[in-house]
Protein backbone atom coordinates (compact mmCIF):
# COMPACT_ATOMS: atom_id res chain seq x y z
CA UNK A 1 114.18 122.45 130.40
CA UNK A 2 112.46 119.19 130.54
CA UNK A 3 109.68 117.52 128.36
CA UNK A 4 106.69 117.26 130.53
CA UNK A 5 105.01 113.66 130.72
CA UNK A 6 101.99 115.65 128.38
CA UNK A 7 104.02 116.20 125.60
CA UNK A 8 105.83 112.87 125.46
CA UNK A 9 102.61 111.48 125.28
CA UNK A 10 101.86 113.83 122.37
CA UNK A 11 104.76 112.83 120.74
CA UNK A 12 103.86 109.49 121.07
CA UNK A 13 100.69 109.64 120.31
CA UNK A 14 101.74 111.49 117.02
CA UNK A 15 104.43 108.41 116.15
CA UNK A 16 102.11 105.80 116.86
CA UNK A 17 99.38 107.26 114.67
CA UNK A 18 102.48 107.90 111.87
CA UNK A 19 103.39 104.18 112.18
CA UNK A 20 99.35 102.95 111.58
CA UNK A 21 99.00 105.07 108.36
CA UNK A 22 102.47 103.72 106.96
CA UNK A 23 100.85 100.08 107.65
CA UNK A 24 97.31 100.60 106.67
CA UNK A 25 99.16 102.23 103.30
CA UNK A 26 101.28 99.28 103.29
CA UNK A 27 98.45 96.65 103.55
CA UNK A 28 96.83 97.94 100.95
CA UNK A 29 99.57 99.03 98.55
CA UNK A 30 100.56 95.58 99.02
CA UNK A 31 97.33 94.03 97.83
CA UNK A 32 95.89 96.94 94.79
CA UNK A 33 99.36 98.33 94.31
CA UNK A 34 100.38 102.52 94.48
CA UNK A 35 97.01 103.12 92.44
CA UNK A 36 95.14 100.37 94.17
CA UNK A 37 94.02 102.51 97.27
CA UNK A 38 92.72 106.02 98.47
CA UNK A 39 93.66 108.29 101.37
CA UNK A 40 90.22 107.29 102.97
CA UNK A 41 90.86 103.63 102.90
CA UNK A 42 94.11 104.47 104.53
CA UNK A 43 92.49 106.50 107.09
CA UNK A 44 89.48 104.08 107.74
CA UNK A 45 92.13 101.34 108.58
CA UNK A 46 94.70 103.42 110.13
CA UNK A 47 91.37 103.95 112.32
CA UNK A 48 92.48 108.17 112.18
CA UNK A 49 91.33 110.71 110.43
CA UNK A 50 91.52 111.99 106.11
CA UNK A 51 93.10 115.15 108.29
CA UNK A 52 95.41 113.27 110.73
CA UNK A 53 96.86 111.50 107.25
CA UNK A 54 97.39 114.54 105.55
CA UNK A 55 98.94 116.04 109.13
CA UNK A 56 101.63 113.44 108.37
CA UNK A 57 102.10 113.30 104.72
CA UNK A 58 101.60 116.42 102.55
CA UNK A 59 100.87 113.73 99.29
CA UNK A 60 100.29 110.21 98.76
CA UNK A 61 103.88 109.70 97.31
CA UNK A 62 105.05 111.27 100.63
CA UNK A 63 103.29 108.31 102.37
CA UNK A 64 104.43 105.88 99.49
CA UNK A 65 107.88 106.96 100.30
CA UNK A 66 107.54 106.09 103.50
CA UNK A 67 106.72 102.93 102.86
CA UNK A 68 108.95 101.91 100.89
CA UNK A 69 111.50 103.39 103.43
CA UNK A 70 110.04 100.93 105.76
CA UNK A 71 110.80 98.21 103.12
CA UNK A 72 113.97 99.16 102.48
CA UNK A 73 114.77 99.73 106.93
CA UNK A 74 114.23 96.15 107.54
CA UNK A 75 117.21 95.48 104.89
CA UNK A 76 119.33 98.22 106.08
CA UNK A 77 118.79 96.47 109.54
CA UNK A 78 120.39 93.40 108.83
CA UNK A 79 123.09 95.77 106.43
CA UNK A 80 124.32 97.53 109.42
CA UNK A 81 124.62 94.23 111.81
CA UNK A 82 127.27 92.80 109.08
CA UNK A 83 128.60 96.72 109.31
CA UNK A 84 129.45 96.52 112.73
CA UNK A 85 130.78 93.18 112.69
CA UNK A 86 133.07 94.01 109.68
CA UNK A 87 134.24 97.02 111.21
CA UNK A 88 134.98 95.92 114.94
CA UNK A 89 139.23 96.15 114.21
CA UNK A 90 139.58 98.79 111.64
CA UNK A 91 143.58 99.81 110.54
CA UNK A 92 144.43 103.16 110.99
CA UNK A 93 144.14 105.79 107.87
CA UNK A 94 143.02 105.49 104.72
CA UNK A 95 143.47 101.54 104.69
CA UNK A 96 140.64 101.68 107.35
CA UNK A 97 138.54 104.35 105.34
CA UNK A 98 139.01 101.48 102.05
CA UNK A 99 137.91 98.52 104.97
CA UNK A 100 135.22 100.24 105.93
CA UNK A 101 133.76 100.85 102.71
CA UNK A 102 134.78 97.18 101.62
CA UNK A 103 132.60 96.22 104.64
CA UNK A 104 129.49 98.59 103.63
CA UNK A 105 129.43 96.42 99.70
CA UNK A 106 130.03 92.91 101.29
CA UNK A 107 126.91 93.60 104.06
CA UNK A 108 124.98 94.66 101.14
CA UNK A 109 126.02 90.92 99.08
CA UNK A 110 124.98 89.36 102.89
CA UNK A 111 121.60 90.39 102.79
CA UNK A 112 118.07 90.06 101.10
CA UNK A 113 118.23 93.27 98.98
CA UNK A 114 116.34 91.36 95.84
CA UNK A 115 113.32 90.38 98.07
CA UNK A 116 113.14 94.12 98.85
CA UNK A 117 113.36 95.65 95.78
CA UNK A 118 110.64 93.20 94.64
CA UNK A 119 108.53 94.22 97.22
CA UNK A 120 108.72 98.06 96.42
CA UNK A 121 108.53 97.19 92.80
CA UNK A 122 104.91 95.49 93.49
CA UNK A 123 104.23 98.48 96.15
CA UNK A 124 104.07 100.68 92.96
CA UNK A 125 101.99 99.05 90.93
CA UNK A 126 105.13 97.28 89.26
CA UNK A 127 105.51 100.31 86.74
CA UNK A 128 107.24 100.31 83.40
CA UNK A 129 110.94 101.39 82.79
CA UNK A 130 111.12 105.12 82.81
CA UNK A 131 108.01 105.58 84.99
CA UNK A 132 109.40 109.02 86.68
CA UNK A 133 107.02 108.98 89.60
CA UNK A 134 108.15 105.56 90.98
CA UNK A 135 111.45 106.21 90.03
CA UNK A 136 111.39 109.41 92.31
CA UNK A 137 109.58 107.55 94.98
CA UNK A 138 111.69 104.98 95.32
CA UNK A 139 114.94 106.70 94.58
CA UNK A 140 114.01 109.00 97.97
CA UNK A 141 113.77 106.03 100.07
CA UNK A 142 117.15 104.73 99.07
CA UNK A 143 118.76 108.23 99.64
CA UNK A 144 117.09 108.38 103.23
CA UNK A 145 118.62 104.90 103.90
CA UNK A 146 121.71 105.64 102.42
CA UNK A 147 121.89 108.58 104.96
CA UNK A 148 121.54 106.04 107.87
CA UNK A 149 124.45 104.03 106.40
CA UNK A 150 126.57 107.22 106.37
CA UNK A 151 126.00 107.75 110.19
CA UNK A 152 126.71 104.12 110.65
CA UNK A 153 130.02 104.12 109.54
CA UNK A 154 130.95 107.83 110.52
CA UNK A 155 130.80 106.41 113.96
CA UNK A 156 132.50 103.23 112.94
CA UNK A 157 135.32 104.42 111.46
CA UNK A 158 135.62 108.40 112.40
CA UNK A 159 138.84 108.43 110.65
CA UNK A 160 137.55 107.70 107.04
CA UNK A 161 137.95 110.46 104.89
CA UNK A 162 134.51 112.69 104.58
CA UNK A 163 134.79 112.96 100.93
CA UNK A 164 135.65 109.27 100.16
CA UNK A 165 132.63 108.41 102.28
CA UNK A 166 130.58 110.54 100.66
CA UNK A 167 132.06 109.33 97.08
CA UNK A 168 131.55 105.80 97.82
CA UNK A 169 128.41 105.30 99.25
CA UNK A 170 127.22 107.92 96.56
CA UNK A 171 128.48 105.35 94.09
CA UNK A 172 127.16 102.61 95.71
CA UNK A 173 123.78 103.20 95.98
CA UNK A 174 123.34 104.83 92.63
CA UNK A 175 124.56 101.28 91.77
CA UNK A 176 122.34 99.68 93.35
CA UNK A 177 119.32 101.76 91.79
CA UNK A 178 120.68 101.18 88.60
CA UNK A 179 121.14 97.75 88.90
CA UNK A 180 117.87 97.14 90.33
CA UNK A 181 115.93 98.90 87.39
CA UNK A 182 118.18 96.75 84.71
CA UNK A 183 117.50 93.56 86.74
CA UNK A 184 113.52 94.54 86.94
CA UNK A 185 113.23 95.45 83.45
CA UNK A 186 115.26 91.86 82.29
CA UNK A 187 112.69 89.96 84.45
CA UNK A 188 109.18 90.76 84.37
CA UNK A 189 107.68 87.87 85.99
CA UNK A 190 108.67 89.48 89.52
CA UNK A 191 105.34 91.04 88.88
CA UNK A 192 104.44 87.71 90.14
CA UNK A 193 107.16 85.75 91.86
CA UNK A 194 110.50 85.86 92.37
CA UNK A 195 112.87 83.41 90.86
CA UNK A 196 115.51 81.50 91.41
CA UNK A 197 116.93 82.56 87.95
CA UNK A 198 116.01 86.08 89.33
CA UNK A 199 118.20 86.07 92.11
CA UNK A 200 121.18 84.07 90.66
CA UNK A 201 121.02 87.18 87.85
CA UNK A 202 120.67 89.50 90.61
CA UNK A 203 123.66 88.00 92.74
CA UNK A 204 125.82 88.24 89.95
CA UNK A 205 124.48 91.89 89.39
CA UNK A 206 125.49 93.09 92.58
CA UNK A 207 129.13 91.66 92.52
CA UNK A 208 129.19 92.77 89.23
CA UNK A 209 128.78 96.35 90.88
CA UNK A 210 131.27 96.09 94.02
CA UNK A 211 133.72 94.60 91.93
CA UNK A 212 133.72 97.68 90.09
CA UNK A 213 133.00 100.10 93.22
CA UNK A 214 136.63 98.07 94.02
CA UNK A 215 138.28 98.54 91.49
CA UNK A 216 137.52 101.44 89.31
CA UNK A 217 137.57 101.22 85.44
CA UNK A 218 140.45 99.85 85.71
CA UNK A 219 139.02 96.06 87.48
């Protein structure tokens, strides 16, 4: 049965609403940090509703996730583009399963993961090391993105072994979390700015990590 023109306009309705509060929240995460605003300044400049908010996010870590999802899309965006051009001639077998997940840790050197995670970091109110409530917020967005990865290069490569897809991107992006909260806690003036000593630690950081996601303990 098809969708009538009414409820696509629902639906859209209902998305474009969704994208306004994860801006508004955005805007002004951006500016006070994760304490630094209420759900009625969201609403006020989302121009909906206290309700309509709460219609799309059950808590305000639900929209902070969100956010930082949206942070962390515009990344994965550029991640996938170096995907799909590093996995346009893949071999056959497991040597293609290896490529492909070769491909997946140079994409992530290729792009600007640091300016990212330096935004999320200030999205939160740049919290201390061991702060569980960032850590969870910002550990959900890079599962959700991780997912997106893993349909990326299921479709890719649809001969790479399930469980050494699972295994590596697994390891990969519990890397990167890792790495990003060492990096974060070495350099606390990305409260303010970040850099160039930053990044050249965080470069190193991240080949650090697919060297190893390479190589094993044995590398």
């Amino acid at each position: 049965m098809s969708t009538s023109p009414a409820a696509d306009g629902r639906g859209a309705l209902r998305l474009q609403r969704r994208d306004a509060i994860v801006a508004a929240a955005r805007t002004l995460a951006g500016t006070g940090g994760a304490a630094g605003f209420t759900v009625d300044q969201v609403a006020q400049l989302a121009g909906v509703s206290r309700r309509t908010v709460f219609n799309h996010f059950a808590t305000v870590d639900h929209l902070l996730v969100a956010v930082c999802e949206q942070i962390l899309a515009e990344a994965t965006a550029d991640i996938l583009a170096h995907v799909d051009r590093d996995t346009s001639a893949l071999p056959e077998g497991a040597a293609g399963g290896c490529a492909a997940l070769d491909a997946m840790g140079e994409a992530a050197r290729q792009v600007d993961l640091a300016s990212a995670i330096v935004t999320i970091h200030r999205m939160l109110g740049c919290p201390e090391p061991g702060d569980d409530r960032a850590q969870a917020i910002s550990r959900t967005a890079f599962d959700h993105v991780g997912g997106l990865l893993r349909e990326r290069l299921r479709e890719r490569a649809p001969g790479l072994d399930a469980v050494d897809l699972e295994l590596g991107l697994s390891l990969m992006f519990a890397g990167i979390t890792t790495i990003a909260e060492l990096w974060l806690a070495a350099h606390p003036e990305l409260e303010h700015e970040l850099t160039p000593s930053a990044r050249v630690d965080w470069d190193r950081l991240l080949d650090r990590l697919v060297h190893r996601l390479r190589t094993g303990n044995a590398g």
